[in-house]
PDB file of N, CA and C in Angstrom:
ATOM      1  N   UNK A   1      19.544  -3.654  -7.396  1.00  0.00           N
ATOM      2  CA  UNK A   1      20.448  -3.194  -6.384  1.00  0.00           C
ATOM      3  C   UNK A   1      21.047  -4.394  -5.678  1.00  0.00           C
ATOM      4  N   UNK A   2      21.896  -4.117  -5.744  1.00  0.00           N
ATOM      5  CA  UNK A   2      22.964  -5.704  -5.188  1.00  0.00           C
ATOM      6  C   UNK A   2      22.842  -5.541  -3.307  1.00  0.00           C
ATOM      7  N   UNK A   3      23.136  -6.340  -3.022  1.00  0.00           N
ATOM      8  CA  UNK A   3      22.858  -6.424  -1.236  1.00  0.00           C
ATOM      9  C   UNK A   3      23.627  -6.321  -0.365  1.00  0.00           C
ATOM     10  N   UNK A   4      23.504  -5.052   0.456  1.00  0.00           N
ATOM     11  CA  UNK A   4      24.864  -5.128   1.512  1.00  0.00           C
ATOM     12  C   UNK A   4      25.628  -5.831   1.744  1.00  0.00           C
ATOM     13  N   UNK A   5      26.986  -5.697   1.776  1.00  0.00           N
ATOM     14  CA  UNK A   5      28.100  -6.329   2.256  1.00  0.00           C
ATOM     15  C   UNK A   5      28.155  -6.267   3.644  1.00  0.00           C
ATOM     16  N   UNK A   6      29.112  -7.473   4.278  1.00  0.00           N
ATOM     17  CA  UNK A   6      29.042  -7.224   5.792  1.00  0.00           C
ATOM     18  C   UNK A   6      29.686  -5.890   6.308  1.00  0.00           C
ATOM     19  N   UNK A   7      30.291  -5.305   5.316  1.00  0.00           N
ATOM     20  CA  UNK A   7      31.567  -4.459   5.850  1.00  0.00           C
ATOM     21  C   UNK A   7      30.629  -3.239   5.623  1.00  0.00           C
ATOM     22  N   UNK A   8      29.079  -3.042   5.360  1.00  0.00           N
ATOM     23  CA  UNK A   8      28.152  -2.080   5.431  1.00  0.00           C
ATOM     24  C   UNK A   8      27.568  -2.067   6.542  1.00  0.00           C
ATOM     25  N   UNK A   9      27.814  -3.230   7.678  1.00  0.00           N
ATOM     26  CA  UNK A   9      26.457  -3.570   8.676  1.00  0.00           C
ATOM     27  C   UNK A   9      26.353  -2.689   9.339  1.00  0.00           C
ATOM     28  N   UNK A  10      27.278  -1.418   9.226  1.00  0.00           N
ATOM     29  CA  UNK A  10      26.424  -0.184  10.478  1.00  0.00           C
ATOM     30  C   UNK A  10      25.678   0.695   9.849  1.00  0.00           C
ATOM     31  N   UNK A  11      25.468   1.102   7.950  1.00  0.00           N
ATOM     32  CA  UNK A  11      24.521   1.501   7.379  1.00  0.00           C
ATOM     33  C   UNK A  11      23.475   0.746   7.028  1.00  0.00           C
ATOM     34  N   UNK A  12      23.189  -0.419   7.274  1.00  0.00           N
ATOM     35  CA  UNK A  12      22.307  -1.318   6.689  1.00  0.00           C
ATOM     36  C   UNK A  12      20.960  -0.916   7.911  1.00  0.00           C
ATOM     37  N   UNK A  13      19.988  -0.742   6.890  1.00  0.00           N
ATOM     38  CA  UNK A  13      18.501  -0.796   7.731  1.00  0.00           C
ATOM     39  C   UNK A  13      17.490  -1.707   7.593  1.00  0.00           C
ATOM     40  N   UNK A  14      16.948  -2.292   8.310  1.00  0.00           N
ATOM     41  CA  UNK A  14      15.646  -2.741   7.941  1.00  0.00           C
ATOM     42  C   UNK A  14      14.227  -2.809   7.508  1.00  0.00           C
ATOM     43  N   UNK A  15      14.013  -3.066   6.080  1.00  0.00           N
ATOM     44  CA  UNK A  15      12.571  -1.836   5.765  1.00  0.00           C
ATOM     45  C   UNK A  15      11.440  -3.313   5.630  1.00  0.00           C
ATOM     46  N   UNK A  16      10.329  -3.270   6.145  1.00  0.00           N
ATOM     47  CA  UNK A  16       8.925  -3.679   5.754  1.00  0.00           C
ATOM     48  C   UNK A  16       8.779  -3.643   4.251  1.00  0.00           C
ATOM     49  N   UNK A  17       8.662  -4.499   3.229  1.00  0.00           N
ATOM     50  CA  UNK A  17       8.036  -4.678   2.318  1.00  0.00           C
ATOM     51  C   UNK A  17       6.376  -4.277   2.484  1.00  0.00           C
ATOM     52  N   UNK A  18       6.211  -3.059   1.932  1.00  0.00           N
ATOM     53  CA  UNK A  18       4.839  -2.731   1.896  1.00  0.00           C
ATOM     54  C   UNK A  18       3.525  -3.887   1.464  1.00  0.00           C
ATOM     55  N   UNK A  19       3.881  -4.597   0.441  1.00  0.00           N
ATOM     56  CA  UNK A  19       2.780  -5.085   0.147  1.00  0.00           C
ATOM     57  C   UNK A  19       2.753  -6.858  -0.027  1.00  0.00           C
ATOM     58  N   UNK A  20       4.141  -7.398   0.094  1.00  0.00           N
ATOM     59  CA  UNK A  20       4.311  -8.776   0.807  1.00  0.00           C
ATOM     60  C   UNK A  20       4.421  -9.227   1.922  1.00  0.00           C
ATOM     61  N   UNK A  21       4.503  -8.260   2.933  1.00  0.00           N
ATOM     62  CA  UNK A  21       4.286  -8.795   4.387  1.00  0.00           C
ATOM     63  C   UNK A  21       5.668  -8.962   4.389  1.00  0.00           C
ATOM     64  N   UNK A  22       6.934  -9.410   3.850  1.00  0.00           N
ATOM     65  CA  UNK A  22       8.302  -9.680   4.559  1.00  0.00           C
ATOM     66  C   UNK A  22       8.758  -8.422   4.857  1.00  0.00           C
ATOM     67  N   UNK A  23      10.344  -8.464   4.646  1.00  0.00           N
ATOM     68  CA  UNK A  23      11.106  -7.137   4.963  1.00  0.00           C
ATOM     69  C   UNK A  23      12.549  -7.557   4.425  1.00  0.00           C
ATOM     70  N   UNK A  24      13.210  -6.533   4.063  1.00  0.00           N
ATOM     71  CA  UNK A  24      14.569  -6.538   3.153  1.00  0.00           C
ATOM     72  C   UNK A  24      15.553  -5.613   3.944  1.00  0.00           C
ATOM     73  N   UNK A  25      16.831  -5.758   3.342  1.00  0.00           N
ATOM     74  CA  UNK A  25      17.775  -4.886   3.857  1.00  0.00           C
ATOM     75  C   UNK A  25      18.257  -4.133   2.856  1.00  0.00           C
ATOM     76  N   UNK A  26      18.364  -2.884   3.670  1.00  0.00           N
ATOM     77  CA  UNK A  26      19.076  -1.524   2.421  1.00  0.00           C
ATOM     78  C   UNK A  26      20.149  -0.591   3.497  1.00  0.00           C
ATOM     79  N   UNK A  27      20.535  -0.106   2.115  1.00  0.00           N
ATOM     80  CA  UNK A  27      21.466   0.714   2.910  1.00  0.00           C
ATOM     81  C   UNK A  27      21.148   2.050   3.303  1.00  0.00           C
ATOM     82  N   UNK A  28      21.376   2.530   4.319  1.00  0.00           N
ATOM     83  CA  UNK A  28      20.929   3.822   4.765  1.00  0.00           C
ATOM     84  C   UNK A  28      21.519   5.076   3.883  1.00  0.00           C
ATOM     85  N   UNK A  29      20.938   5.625   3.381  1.00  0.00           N
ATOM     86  CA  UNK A  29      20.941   6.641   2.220  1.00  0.00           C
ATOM     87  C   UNK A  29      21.713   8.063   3.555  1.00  0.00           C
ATOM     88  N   UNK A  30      21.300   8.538   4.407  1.00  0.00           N
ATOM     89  CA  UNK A  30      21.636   9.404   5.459  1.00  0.00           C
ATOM     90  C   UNK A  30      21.359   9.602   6.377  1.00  0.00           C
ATOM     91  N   UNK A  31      22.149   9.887   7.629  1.00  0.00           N
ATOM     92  CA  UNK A  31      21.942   9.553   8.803  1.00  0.00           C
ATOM     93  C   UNK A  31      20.167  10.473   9.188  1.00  0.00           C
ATOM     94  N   UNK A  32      19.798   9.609  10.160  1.00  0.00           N
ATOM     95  CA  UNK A  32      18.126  10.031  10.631  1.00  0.00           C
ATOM     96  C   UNK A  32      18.636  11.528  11.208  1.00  0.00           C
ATOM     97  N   UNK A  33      17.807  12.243  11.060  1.00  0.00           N
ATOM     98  CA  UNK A  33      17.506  13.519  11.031  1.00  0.00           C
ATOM     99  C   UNK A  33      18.403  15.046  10.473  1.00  0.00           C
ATOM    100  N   UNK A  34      19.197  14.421   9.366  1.00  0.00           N
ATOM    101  CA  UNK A  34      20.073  15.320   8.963  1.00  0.00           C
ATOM    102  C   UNK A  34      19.336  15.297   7.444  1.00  0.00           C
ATOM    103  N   UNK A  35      19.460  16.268   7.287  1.00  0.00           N
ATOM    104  CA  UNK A  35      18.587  16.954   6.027  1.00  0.00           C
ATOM    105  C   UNK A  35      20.061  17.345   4.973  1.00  0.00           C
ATOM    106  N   UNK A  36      20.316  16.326   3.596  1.00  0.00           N
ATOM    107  CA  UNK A  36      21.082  16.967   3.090  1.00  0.00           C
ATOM    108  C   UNK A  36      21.572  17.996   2.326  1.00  0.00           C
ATOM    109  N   UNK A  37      22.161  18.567   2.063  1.00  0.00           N
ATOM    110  CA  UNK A  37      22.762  20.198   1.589  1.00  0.00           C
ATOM    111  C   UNK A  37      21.512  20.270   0.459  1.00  0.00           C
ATOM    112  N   UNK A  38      22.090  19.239  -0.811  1.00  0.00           N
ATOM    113  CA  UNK A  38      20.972  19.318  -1.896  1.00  0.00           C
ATOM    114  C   UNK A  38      19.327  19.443  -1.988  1.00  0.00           C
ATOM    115  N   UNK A  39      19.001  18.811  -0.760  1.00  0.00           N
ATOM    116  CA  UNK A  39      17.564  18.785  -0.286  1.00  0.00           C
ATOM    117  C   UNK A  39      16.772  20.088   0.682  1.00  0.00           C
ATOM    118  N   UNK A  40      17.966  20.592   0.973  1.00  0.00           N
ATOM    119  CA  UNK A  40      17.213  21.813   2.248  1.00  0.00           C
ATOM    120  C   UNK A  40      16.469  23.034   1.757  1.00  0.00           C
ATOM    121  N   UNK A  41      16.412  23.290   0.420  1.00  0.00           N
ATOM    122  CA  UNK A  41      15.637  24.451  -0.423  1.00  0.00           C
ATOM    123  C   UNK A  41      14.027  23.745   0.064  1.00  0.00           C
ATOM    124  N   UNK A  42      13.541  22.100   0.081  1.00  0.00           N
ATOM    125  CA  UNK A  42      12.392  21.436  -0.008  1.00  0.00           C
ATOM    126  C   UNK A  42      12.272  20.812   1.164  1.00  0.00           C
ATOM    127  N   UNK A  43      13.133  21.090   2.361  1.00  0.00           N
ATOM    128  CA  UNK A  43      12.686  20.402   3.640  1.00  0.00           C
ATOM    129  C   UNK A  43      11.467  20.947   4.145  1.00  0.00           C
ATOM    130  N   UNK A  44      11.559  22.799   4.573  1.00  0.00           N
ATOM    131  CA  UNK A  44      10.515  23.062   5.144  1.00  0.00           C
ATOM    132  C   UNK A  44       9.012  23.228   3.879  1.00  0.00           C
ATOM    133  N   UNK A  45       8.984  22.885   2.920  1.00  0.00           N
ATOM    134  CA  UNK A  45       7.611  22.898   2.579  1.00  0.00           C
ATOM    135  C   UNK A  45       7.316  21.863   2.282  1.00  0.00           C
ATOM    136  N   UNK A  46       8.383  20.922   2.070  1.00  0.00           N
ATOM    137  CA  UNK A  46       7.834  19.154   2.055  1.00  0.00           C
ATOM    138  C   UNK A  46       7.631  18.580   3.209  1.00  0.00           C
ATOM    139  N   UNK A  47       7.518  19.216   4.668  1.00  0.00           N
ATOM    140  CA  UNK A  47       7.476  19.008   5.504  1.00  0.00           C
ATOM    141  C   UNK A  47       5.573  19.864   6.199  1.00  0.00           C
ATOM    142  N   UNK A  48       5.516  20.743   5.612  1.00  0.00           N
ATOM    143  CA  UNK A  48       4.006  21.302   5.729  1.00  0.00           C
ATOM    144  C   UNK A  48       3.193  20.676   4.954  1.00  0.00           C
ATOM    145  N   UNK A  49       3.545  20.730   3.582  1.00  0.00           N
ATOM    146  CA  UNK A  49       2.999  19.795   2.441  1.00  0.00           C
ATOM    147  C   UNK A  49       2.346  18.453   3.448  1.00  0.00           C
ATOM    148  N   UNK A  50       3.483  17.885   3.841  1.00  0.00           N
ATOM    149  CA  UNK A  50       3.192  16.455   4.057  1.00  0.00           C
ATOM    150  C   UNK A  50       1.925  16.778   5.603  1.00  0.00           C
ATOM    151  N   UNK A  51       2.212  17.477   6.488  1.00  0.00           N
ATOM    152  CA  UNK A  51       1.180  17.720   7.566  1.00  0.00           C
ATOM    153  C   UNK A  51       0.139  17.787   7.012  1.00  0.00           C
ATOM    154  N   UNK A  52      -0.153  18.863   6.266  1.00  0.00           N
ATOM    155  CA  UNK A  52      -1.550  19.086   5.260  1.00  0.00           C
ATOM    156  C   UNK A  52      -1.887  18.051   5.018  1.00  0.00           C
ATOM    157  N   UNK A  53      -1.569  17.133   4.254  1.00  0.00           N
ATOM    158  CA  UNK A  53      -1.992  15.684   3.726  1.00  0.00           C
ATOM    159  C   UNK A  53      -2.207  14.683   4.924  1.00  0.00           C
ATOM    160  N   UNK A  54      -1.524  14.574   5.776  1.00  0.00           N
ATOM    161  CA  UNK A  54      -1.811  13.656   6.986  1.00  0.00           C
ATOM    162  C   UNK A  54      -2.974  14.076   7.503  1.00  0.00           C
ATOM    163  N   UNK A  55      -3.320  15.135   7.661  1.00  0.00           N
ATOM    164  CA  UNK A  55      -4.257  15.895   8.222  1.00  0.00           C
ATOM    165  C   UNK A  55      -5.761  15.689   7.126  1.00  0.00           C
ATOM    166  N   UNK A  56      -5.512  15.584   6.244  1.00  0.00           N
ATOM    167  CA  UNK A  56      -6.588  15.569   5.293  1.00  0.00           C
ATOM    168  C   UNK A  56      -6.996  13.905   5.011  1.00  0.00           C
ATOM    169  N   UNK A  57      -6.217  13.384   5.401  1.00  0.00           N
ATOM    170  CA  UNK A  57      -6.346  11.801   5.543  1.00  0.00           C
ATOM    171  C   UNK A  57      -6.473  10.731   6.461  1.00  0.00           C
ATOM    172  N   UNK A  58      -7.076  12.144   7.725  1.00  0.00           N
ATOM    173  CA  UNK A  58      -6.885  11.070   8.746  1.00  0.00           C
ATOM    174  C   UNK A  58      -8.016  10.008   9.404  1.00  0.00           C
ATOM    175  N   UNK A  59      -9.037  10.097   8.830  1.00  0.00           N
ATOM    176  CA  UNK A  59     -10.109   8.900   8.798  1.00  0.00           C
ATOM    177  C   UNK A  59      -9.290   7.682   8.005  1.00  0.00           C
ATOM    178  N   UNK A  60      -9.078   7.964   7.291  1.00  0.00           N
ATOM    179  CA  UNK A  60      -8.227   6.657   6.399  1.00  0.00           C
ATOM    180  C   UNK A  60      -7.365   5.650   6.979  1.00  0.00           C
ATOM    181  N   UNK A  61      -7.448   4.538   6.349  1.00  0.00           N
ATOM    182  CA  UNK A  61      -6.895   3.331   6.777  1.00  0.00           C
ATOM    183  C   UNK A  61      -6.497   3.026   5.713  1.00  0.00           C
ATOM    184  N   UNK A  62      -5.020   2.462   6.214  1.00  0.00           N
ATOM    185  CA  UNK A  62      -4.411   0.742   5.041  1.00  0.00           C
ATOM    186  C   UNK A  62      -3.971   1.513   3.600  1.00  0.00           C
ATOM    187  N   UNK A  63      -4.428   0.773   3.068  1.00  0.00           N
ATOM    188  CA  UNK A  63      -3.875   1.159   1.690  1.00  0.00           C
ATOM    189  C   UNK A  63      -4.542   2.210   0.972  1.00  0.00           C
ATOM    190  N   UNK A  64      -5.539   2.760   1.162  1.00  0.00           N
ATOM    191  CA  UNK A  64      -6.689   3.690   0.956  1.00  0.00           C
ATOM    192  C   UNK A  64      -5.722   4.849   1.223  1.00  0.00           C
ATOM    193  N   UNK A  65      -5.519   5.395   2.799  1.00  0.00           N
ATOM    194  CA  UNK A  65      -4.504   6.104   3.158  1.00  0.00           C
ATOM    195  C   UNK A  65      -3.001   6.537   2.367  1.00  0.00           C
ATOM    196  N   UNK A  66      -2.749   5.552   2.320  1.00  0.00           N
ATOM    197  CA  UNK A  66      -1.609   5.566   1.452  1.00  0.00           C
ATOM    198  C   UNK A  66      -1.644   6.246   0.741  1.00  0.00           C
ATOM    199  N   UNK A  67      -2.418   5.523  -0.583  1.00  0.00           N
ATOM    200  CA  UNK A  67      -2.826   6.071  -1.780  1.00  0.00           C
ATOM    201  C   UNK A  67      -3.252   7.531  -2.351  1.00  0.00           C
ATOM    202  N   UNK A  68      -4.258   8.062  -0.836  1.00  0.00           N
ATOM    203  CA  UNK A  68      -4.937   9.230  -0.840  1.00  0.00           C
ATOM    204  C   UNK A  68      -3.654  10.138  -0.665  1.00  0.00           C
ATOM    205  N   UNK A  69      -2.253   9.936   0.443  1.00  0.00           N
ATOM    206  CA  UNK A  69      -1.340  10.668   0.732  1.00  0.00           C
ATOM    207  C   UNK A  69      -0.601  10.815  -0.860  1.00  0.00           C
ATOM    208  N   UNK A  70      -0.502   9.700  -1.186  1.00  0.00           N
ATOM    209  CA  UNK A  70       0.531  10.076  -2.329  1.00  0.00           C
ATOM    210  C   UNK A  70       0.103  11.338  -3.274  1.00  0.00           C
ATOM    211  N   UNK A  71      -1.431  10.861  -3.553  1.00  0.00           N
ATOM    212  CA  UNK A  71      -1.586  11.915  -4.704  1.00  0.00           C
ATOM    213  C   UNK A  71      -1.586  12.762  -4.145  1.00  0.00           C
ATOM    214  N   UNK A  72      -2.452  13.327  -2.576  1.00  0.00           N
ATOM    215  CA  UNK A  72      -1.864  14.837  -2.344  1.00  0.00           C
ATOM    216  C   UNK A  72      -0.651  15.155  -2.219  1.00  0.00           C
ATOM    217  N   UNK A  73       0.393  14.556  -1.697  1.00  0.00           N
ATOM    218  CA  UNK A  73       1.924  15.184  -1.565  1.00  0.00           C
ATOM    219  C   UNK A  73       1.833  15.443  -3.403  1.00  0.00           C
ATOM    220  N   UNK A  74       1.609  14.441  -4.538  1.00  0.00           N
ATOM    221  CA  UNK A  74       1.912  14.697  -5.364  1.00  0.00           C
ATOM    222  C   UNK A  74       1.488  16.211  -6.333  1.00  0.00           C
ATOM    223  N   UNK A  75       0.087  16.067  -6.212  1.00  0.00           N
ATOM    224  CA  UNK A  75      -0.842  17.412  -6.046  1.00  0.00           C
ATOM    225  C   UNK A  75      -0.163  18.567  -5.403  1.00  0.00           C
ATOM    226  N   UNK A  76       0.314  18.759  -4.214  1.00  0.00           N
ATOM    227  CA  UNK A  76       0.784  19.840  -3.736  1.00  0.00           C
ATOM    228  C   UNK A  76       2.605  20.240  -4.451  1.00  0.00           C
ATOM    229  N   UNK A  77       3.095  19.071  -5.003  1.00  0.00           N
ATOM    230  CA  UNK A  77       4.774  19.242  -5.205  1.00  0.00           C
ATOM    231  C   UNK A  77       4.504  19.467  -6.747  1.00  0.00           C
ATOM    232  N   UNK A  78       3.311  19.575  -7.247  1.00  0.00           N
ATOM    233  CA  UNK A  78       3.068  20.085  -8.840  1.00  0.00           C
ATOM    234  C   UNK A  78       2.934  21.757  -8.827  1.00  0.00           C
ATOM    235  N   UNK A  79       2.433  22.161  -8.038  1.00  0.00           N
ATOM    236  CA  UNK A  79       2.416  23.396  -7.672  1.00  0.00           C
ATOM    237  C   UNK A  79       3.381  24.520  -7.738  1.00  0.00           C
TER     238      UNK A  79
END
């Protein structure tokens, strides 16, 4: 993926590199809290889905956490 242009700098975000400690720039895919047309059939159960799993993971730390979330969101979106 090639790297924002300046003439992007009001979509450009700043994300944490998960597992090098720096951070990169991307472009904002859609504005924060708008759910798009194509996606809204999977907002409200990818949104319980994901509670369930936070909830089931919440002793967890670090990368353990992580890990444990993925496979349940993944576990539950096989369903």
């Amino acid at each position: 993926m090639a790297a924002p242009t300046l003439s992007e700098a009001g979509q450009v975000i700043i994300k944490k590199s998960p597992r090098k400690g720096s951070f990169y720039l991307a472009r904002r895919s859609f504005e924060p809290g708008v759910v798009p047309k194509h996606l809204e059939g999977y907002a409200g159960s990818m949104a319980a889905d994901a509670r369930a799993c936070a909830t089931a993971t919440a002793g967890m730390k670090g990368n353990a956490r992580v890990t444990a979330m993925n496979g349940c969101i993944a576990g539950k979106r096989r369903k």
